[in-house]
PDB file of N, CA and C in Angstrom:
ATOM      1  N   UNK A   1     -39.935 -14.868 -34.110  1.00  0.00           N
ATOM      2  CA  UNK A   1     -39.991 -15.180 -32.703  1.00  0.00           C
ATOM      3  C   UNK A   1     -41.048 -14.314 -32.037  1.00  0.00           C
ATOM      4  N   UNK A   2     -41.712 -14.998 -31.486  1.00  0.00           N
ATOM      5  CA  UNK A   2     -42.800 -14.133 -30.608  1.00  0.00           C
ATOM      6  C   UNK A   2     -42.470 -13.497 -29.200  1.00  0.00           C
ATOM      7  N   UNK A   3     -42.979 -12.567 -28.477  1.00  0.00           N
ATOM      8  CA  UNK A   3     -42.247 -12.141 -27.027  1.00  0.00           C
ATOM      9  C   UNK A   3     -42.008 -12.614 -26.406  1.00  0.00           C
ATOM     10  N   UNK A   4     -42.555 -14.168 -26.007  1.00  0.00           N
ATOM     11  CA  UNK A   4     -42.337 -14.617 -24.957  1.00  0.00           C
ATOM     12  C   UNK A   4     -41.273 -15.379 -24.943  1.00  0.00           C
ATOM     13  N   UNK A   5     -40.468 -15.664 -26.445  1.00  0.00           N
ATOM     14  CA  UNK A   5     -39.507 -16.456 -26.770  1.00  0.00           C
ATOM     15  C   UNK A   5     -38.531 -15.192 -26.852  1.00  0.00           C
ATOM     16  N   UNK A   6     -38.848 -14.518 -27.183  1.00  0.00           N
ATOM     17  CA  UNK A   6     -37.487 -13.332 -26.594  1.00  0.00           C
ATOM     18  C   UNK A   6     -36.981 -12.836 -25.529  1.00  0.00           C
ATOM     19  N   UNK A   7     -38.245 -12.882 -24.794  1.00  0.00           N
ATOM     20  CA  UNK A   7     -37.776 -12.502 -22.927  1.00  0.00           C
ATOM     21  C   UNK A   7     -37.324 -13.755 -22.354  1.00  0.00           C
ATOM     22  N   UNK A   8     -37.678 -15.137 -23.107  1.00  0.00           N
ATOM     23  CA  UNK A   8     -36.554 -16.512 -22.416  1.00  0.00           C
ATOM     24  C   UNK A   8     -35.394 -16.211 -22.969  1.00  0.00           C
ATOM     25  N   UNK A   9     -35.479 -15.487 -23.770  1.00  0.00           N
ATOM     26  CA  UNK A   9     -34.016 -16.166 -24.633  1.00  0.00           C
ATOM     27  C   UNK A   9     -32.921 -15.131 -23.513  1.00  0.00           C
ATOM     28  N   UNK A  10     -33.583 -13.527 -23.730  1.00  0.00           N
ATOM     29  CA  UNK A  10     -33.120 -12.659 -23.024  1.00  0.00           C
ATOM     30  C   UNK A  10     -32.561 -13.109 -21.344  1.00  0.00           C
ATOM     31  N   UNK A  11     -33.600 -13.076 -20.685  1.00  0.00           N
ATOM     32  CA  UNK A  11     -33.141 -13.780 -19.525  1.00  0.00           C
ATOM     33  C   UNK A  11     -32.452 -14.758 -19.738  1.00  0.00           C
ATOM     34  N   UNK A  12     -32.342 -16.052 -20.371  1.00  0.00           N
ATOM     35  CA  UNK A  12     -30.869 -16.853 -20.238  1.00  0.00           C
ATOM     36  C   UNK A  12     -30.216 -16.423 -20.338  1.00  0.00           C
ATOM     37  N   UNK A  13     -29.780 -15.445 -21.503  1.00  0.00           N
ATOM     38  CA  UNK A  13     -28.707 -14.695 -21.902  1.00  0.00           C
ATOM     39  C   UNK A  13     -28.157 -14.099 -20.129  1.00  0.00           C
ATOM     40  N   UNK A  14     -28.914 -13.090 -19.754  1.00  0.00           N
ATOM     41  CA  UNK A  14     -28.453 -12.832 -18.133  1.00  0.00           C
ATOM     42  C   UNK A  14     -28.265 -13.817 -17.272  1.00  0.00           C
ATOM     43  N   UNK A  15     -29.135 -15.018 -16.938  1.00  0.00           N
ATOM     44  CA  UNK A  15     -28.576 -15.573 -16.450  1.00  0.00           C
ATOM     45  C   UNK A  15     -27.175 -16.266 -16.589  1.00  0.00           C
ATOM     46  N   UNK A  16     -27.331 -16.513 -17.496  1.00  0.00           N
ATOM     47  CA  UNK A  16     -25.800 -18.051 -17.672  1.00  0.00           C
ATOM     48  C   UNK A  16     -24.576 -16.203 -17.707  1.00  0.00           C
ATOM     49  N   UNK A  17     -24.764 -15.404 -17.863  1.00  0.00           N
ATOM     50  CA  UNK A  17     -23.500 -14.452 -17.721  1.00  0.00           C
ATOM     51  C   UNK A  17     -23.441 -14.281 -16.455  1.00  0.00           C
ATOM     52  N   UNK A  18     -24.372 -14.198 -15.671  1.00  0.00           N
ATOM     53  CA  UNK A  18     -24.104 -14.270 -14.265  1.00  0.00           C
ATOM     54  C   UNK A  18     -24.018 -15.442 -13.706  1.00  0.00           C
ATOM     55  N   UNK A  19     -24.155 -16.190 -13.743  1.00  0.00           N
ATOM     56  CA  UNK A  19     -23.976 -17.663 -13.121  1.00  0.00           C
ATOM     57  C   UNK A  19     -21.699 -17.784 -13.495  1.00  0.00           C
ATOM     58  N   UNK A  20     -21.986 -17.377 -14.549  1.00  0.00           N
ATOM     59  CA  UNK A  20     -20.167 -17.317 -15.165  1.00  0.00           C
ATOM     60  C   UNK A  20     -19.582 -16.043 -14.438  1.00  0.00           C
ATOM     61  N   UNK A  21     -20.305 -15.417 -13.838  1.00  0.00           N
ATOM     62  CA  UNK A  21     -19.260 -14.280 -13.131  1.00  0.00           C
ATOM     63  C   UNK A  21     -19.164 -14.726 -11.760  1.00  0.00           C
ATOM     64  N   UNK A  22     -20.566 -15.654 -10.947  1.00  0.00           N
ATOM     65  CA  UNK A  22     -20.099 -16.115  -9.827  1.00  0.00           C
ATOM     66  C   UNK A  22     -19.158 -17.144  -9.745  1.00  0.00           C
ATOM     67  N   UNK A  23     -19.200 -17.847 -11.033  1.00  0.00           N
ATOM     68  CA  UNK A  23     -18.087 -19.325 -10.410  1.00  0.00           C
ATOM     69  C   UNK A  23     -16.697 -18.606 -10.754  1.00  0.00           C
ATOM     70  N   UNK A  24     -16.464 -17.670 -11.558  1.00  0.00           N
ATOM     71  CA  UNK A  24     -15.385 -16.890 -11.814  1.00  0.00           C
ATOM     72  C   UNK A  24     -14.801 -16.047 -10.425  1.00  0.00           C
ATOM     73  N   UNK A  25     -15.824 -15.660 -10.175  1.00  0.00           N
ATOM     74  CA  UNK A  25     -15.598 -14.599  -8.810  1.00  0.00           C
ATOM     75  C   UNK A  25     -15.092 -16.143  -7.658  1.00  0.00           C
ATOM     76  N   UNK A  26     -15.776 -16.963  -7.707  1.00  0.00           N
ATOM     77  CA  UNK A  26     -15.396 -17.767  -6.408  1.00  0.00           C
ATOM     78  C   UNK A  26     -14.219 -18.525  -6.901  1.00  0.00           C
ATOM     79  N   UNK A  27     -13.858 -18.826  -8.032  1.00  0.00           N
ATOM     80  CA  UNK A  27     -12.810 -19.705  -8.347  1.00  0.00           C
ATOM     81  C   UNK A  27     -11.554 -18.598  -8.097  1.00  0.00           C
ATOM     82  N   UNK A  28     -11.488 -17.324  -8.051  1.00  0.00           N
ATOM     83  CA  UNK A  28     -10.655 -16.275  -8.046  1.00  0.00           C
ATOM     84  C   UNK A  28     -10.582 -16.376  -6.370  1.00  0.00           C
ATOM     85  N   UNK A  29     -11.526 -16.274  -5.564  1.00  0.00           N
ATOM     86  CA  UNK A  29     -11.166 -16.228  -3.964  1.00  0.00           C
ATOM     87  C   UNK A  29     -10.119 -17.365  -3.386  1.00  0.00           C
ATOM     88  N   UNK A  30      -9.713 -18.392  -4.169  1.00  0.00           N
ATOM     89  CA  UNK A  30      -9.130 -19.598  -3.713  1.00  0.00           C
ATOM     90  C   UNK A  30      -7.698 -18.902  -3.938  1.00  0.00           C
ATOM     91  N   UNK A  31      -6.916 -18.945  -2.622  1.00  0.00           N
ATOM     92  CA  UNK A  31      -5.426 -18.792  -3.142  1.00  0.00           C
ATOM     93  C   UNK A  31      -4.011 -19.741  -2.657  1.00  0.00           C
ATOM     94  N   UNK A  32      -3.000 -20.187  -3.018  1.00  0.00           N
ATOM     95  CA  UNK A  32      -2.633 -21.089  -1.837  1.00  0.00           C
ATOM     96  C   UNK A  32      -1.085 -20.809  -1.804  1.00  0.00           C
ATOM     97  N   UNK A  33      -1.054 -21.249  -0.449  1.00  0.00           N
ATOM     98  CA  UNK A  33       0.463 -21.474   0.142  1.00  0.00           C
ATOM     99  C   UNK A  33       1.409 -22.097  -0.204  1.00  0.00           C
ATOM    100  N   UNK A  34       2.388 -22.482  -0.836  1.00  0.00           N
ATOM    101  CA  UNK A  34       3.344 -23.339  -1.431  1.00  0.00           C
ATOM    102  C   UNK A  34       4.245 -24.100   0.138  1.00  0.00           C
ATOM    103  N   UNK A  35       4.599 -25.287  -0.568  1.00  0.00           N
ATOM    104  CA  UNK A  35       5.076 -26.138   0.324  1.00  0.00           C
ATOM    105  C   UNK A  35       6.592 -25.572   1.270  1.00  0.00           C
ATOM    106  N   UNK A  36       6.887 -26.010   2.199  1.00  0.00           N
ATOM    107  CA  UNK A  36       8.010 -24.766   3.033  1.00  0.00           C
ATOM    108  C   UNK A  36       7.958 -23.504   2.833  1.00  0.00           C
ATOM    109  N   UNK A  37       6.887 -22.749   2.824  1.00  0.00           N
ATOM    110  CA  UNK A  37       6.495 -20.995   2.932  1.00  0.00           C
ATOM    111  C   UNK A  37       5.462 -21.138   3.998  1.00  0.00           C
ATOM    112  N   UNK A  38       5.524 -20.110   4.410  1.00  0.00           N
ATOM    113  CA  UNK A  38       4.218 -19.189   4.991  1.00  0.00           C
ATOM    114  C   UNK A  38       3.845 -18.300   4.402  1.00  0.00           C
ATOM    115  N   UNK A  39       2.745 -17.491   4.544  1.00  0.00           N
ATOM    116  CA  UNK A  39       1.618 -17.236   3.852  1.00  0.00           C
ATOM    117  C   UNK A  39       1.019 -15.733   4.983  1.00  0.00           C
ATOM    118  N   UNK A  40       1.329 -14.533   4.434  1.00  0.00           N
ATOM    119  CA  UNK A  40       0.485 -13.390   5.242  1.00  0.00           C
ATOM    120  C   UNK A  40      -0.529 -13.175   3.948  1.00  0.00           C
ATOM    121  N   UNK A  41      -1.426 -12.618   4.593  1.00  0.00           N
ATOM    122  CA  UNK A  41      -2.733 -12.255   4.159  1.00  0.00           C
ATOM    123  C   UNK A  41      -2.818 -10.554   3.596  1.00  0.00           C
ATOM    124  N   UNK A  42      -3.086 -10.266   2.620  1.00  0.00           N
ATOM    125  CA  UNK A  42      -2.963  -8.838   2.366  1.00  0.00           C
ATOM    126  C   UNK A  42      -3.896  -8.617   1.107  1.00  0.00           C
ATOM    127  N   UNK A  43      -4.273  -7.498   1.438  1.00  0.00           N
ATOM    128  CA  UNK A  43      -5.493  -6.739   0.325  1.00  0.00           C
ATOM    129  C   UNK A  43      -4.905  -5.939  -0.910  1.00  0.00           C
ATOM    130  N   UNK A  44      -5.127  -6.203  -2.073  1.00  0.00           N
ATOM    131  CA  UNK A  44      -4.463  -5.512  -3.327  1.00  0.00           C
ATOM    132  C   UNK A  44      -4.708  -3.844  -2.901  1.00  0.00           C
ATOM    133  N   UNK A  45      -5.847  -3.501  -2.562  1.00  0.00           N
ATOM    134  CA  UNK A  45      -5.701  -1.966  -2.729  1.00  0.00           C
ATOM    135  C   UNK A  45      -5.653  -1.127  -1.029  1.00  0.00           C
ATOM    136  N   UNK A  46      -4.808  -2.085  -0.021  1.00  0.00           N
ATOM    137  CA  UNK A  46      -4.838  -1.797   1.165  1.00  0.00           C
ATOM    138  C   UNK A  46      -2.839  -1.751   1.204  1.00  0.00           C
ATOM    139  N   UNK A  47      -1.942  -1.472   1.819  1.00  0.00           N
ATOM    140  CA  UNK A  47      -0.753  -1.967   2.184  1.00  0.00           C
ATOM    141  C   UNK A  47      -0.828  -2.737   3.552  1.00  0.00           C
ATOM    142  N   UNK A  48      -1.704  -2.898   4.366  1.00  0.00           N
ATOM    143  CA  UNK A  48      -1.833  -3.666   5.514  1.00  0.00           C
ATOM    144  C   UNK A  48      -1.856  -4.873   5.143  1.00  0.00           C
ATOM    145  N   UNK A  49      -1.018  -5.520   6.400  1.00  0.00           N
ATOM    146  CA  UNK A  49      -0.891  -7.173   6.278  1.00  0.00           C
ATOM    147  C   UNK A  49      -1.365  -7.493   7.191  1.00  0.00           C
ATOM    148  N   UNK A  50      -2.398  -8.697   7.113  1.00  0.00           N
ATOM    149  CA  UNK A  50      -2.662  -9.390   8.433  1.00  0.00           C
ATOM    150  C   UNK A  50      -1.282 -10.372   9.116  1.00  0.00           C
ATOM    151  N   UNK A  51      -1.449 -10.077  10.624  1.00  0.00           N
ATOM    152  CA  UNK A  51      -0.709 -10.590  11.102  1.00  0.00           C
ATOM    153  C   UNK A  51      -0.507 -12.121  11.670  1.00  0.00           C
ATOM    154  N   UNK A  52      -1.993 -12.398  10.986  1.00  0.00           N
ATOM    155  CA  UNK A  52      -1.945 -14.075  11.226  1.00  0.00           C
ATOM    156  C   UNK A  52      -1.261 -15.018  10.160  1.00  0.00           C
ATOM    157  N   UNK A  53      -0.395 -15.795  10.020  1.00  0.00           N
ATOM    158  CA  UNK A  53       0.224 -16.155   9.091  1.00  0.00           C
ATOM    159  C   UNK A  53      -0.457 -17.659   8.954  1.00  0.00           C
ATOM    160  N   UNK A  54      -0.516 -18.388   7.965  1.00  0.00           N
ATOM    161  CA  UNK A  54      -1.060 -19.364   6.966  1.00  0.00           C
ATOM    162  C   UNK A  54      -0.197 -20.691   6.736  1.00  0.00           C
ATOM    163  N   UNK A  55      -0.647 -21.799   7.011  1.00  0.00           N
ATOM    164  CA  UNK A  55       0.788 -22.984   7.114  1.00  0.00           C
ATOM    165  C   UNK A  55       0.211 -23.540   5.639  1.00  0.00           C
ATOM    166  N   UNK A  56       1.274 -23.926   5.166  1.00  0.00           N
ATOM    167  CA  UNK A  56       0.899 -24.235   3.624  1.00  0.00           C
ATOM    168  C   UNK A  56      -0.583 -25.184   3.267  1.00  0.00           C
ATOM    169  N   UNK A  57      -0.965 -24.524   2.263  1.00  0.00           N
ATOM    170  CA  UNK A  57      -2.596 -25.185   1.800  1.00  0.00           C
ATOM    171  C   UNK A  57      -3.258 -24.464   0.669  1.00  0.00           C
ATOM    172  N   UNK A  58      -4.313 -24.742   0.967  1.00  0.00           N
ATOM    173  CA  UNK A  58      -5.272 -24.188  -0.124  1.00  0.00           C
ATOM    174  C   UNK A  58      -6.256 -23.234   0.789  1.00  0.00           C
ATOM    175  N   UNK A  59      -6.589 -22.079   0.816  1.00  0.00           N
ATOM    176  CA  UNK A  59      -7.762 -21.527   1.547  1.00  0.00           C
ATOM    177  C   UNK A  59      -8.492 -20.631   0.409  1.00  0.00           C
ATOM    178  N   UNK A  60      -9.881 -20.525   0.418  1.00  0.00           N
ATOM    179  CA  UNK A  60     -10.412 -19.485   0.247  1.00  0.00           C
ATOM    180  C   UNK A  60     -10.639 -17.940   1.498  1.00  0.00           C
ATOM    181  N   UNK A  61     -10.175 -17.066   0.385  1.00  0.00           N
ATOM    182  CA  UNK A  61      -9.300 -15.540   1.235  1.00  0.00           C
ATOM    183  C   UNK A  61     -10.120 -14.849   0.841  1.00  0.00           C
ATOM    184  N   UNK A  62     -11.243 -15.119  -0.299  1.00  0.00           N
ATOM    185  CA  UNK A  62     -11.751 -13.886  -0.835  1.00  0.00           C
ATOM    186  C   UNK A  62     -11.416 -13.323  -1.757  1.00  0.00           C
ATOM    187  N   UNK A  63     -12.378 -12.310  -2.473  1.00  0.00           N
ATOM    188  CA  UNK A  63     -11.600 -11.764  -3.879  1.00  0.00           C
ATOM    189  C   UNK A  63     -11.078 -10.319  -3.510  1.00  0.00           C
ATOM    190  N   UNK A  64      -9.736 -10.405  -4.112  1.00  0.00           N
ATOM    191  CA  UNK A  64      -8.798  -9.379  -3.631  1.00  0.00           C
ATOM    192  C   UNK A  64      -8.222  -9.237  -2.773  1.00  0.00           C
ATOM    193  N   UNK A  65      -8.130 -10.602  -2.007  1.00  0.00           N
ATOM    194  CA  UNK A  65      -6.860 -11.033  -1.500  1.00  0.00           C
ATOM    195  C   UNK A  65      -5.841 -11.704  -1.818  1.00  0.00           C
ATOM    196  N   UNK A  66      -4.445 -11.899  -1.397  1.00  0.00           N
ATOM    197  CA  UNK A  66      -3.660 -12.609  -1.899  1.00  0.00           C
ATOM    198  C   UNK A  66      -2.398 -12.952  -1.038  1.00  0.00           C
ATOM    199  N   UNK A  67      -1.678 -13.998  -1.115  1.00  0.00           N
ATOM    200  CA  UNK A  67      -0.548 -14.115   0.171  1.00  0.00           C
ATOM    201  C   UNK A  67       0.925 -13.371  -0.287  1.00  0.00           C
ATOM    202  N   UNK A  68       1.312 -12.937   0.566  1.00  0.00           N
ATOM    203  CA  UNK A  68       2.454 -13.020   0.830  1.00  0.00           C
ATOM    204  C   UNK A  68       3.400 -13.888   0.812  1.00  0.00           C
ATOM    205  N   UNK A  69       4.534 -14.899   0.369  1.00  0.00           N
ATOM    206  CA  UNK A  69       4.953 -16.139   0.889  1.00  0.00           C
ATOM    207  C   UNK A  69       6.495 -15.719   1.154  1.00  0.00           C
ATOM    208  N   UNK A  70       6.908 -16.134   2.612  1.00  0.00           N
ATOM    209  CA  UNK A  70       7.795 -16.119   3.359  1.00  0.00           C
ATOM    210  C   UNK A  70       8.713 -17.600   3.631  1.00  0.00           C
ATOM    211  N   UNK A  71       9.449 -17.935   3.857  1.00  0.00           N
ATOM    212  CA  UNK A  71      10.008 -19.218   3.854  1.00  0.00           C
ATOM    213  C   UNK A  71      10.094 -19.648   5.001  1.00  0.00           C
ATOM    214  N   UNK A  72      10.054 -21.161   5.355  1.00  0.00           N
ATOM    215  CA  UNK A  72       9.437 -21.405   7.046  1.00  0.00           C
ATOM    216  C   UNK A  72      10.974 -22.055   6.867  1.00  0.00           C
ATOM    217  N   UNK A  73      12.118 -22.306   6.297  1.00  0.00           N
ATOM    218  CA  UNK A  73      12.823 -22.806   6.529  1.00  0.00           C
ATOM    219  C   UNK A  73      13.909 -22.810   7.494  1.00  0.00           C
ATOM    220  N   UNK A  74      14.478 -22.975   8.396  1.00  0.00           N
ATOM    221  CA  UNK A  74      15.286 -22.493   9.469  1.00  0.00           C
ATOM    222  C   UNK A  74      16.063 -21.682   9.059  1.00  0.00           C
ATOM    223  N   UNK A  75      16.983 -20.423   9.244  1.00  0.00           N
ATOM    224  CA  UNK A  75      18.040 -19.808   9.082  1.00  0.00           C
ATOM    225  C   UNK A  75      18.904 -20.012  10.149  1.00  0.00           C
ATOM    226  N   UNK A  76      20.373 -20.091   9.699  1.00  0.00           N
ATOM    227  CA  UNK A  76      21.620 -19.997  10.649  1.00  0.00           C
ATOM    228  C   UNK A  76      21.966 -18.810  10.575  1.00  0.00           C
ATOM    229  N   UNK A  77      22.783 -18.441  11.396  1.00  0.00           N
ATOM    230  CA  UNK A  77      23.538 -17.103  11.817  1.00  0.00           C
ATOM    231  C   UNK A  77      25.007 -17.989  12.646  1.00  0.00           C
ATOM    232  N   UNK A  78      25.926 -17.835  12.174  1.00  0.00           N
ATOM    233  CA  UNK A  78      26.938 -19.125  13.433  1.00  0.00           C
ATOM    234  C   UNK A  78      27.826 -18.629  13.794  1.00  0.00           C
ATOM    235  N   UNK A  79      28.202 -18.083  14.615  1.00  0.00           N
ATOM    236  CA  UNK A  79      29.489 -17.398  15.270  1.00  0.00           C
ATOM    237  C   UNK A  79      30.024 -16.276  14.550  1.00  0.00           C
ATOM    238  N   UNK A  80      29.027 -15.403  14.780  1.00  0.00           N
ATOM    239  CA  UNK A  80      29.423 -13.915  14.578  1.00  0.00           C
ATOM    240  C   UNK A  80      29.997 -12.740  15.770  1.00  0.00           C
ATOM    241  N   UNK A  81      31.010 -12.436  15.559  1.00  0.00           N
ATOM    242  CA  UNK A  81      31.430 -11.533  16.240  1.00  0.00           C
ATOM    243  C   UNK A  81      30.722 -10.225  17.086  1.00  0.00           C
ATOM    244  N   UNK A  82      30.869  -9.738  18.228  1.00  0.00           N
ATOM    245  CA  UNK A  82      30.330  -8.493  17.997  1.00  0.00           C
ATOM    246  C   UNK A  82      31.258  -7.732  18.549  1.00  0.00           C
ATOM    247  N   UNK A  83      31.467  -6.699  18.728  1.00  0.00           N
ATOM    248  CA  UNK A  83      32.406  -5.788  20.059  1.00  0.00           C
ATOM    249  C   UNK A  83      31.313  -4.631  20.425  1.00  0.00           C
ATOM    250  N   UNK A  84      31.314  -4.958  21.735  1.00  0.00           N
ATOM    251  CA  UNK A  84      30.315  -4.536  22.682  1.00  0.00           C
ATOM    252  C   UNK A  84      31.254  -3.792  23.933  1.00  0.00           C
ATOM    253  N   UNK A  85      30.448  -2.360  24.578  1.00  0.00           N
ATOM    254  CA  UNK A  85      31.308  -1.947  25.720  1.00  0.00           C
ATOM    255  C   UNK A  85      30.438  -1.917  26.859  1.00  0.00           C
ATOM    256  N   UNK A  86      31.011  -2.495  27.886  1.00  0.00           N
ATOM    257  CA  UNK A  86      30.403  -2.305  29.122  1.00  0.00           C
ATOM    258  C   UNK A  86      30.132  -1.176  29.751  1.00  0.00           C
ATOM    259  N   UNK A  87      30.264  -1.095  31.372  1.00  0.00           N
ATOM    260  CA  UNK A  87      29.497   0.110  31.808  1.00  0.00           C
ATOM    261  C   UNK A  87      30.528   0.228  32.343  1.00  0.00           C
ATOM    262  N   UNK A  88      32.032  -0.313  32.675  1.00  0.00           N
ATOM    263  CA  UNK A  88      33.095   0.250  33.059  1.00  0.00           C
ATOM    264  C   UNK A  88      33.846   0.698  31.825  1.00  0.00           C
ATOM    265  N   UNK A  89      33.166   1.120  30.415  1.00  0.00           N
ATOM    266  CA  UNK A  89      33.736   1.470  28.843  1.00  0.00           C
ATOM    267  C   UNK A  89      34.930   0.215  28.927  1.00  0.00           C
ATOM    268  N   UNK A  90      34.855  -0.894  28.994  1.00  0.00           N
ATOM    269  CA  UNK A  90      36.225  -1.782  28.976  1.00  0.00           C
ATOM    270  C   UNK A  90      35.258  -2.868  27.055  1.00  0.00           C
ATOM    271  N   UNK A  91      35.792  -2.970  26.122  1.00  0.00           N
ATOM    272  CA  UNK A  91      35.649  -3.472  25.015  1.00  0.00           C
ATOM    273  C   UNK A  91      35.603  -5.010  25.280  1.00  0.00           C
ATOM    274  N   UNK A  92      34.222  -5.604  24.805  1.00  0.00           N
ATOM    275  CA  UNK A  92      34.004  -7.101  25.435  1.00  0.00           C
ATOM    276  C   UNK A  92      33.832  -7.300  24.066  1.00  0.00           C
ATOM    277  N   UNK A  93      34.515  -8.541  23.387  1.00  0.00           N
ATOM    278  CA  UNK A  93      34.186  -9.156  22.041  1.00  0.00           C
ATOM    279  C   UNK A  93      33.151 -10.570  22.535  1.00  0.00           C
ATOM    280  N   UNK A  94      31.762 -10.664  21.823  1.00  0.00           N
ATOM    281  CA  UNK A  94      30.910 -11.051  22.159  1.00  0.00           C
ATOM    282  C   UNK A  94      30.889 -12.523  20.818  1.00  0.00           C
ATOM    283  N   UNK A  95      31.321 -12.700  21.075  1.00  0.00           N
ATOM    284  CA  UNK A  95      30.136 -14.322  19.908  1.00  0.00           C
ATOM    285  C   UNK A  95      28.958 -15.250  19.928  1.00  0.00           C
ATOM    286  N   UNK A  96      28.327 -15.025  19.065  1.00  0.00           N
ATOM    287  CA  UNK A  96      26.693 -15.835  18.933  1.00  0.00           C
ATOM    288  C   UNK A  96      26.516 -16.336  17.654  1.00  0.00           C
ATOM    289  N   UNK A  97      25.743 -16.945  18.085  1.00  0.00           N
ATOM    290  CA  UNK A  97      25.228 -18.396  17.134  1.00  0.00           C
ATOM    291  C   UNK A  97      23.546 -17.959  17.404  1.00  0.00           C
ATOM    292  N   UNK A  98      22.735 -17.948  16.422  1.00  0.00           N
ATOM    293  CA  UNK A  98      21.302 -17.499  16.300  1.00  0.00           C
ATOM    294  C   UNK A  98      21.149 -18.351  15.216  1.00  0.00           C
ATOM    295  N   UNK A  99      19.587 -19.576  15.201  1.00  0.00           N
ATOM    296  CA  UNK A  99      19.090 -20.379  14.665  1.00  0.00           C
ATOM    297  C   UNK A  99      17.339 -19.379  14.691  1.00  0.00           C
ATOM    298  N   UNK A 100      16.851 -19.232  13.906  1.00  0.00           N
ATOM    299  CA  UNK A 100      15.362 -18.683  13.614  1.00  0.00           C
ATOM    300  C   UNK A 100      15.078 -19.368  12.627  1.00  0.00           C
ATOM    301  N   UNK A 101      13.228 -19.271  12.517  1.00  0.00           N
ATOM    302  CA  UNK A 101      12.558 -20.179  11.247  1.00  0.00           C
ATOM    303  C   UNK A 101      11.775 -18.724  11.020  1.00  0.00           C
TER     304      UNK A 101
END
């Protein structure tokens, strides 16, 4: 092989390894939300969460991000007791019903 067929060969060699680390690197930024979850946003080598939350999908987040998934499903709470005292100390038994998603 003569030089000039070694410095092509060479450079392909770099290229096509880098061309395979970008579609690797971008196929890695895609992360997604599963169906009835939400989705916080958070950095592997950070403990901070973003506080914008994510309705189920597909997004690109970047590399070295990843979600959180939380459940969007309603919760009940149904007639729970409480005993509570007023400001004359007289004992008030309280009941509530709390629905949250």
């Amino acid at each position: 092989m003569n030089r000039r067929n070694k410095w092509l060969l060479g450079f392909s060699i770099i290229y096509w390894v880098l061309v395979c680390i970008g579609i690797t690197l971008f196929a890695v930024a895609f992360q997604k939300v599963p169906l009835e979850n939400y989705g916080l946003k958070t950095y592997f080598f950070s403990p901070n969460v973003n506080p914008l939350y994510f309705i189920p999908g597909l997004y690109n987040i970047g590399v070295g991000y990843y979600f959180i998934t939380i459940p969007s499903t309603k919760q009940y709470l149904l007639d729970n007791n409480v005993t509570v005292i007023n400001k004359n100390l007289e004992k008030i038994n309280v009941k509530y019903s709390l629905v949250y998603r």
